[in-house]
N, C-alpha and C. Protein backbone atom coordinates (compact mmCIF):
# COMPACT_ATOMS: atom_id res chain seq x y z
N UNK A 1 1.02 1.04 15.42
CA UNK A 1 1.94 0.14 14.78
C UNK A 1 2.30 0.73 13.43
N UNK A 2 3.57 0.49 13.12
CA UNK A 2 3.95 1.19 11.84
C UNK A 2 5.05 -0.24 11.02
N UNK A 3 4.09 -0.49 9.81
CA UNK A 3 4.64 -1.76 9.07
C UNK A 3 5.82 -0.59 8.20
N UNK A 4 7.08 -1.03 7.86
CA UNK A 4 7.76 -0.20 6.66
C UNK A 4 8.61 -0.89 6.25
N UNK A 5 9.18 -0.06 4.99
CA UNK A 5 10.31 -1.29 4.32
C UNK A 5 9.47 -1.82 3.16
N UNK A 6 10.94 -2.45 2.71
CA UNK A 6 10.18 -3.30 1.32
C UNK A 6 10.30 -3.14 0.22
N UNK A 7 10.29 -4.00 -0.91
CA UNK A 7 10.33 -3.28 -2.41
C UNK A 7 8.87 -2.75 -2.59
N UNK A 8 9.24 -2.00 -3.92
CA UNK A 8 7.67 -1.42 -3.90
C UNK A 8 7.36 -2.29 -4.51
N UNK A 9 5.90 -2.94 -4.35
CA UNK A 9 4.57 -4.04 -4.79
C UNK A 9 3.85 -3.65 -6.33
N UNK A 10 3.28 -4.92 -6.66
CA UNK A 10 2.83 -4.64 -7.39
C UNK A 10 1.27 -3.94 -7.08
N UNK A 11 0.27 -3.71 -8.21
CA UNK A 11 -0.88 -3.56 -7.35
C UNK A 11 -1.43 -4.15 -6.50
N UNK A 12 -1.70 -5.39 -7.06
CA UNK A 12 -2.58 -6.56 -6.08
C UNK A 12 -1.86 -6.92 -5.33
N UNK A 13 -0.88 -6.93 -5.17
CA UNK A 13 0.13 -7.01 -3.50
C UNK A 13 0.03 -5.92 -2.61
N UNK A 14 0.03 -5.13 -3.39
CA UNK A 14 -0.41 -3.90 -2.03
C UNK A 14 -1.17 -4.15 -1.48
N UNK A 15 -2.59 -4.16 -2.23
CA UNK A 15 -3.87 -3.87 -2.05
C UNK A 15 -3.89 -5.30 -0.93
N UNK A 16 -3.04 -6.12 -1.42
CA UNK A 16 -3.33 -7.45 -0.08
C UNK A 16 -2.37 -7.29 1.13
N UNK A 17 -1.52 -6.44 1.21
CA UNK A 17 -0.52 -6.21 2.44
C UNK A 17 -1.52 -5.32 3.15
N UNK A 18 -2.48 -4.62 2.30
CA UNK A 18 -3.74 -3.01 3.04
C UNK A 18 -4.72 -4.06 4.08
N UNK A 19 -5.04 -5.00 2.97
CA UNK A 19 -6.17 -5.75 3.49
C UNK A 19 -5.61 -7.07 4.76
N UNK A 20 -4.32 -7.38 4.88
CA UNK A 20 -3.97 -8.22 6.02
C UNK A 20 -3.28 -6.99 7.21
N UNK A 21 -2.77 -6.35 6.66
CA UNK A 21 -2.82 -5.13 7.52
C UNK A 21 -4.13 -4.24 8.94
N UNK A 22 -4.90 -4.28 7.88
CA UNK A 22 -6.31 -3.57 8.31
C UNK A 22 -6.83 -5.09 9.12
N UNK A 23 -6.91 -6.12 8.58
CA UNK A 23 -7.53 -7.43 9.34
C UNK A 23 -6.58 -7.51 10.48
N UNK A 24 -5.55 -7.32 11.19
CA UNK A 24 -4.68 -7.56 11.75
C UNK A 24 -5.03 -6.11 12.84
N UNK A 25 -5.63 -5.74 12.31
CA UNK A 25 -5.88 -4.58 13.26
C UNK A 25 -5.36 -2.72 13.34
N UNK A 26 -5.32 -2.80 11.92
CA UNK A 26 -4.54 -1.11 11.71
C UNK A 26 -5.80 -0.43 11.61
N UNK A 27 -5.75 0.55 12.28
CA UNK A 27 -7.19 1.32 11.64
C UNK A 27 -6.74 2.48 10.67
N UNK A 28 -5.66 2.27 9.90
CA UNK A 28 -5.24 3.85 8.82
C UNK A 28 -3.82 3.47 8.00
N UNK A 29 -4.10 3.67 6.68
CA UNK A 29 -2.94 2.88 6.81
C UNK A 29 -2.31 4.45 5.99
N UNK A 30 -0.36 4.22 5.99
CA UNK A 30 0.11 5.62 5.11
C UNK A 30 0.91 4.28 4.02
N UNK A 31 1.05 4.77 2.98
CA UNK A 31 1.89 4.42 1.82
C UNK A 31 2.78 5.69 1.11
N UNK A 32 3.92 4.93 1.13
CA UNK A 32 5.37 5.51 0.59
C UNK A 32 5.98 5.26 -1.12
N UNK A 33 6.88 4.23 -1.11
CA UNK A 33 7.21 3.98 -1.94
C UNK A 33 6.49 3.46 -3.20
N UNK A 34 5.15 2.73 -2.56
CA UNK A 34 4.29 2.33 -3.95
C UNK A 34 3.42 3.12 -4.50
N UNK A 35 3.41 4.51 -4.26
CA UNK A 35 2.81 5.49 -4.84
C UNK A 35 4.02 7.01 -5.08
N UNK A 36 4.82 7.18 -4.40
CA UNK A 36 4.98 8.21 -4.80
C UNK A 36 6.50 7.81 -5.85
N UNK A 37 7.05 6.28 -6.25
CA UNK A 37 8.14 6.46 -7.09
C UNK A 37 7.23 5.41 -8.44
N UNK A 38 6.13 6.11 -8.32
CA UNK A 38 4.82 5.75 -9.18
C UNK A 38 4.64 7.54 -10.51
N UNK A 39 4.86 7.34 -12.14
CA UNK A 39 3.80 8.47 -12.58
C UNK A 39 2.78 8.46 -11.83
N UNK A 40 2.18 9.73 -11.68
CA UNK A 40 0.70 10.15 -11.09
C UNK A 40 -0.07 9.48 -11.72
N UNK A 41 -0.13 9.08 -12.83
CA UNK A 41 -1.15 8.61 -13.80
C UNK A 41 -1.35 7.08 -13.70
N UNK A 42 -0.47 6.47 -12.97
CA UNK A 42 0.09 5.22 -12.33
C UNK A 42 -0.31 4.76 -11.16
N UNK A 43 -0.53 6.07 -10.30
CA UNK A 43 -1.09 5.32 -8.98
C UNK A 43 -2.14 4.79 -8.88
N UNK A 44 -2.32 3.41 -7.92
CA UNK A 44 -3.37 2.15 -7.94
C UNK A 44 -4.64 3.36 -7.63
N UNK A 45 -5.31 2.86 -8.15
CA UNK A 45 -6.74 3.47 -7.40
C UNK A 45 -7.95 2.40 -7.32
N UNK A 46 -8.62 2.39 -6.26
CA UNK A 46 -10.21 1.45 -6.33
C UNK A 46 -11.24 2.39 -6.66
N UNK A 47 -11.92 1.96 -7.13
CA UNK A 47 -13.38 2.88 -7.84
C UNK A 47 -14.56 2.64 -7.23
């Protein structure tokens, strides 16, 4: 399955489209627009 489209999110919207995504049954997910029209220094990261 391939979710696409969309404005790009904020962080915590992503991170909750990853997590109803993955619950819904994705096992991998790819991201586009909310990281790469992101500075590098910008992209979300979890620690």
């Amino acid at each position: 399955m391939l979710v696409s489209g969309g404005a790009r999110l904020g962080d915590e919207a992503m991170f909750e489209k990853a997590r109803e995504s993955m619950d819904a049954g994705a096992t991998g997910l790819i991201f586009g627009r909310n990281v790469w029209q992101r500075e590098y220094d910008q992209v979300p990261r979890r620690e």
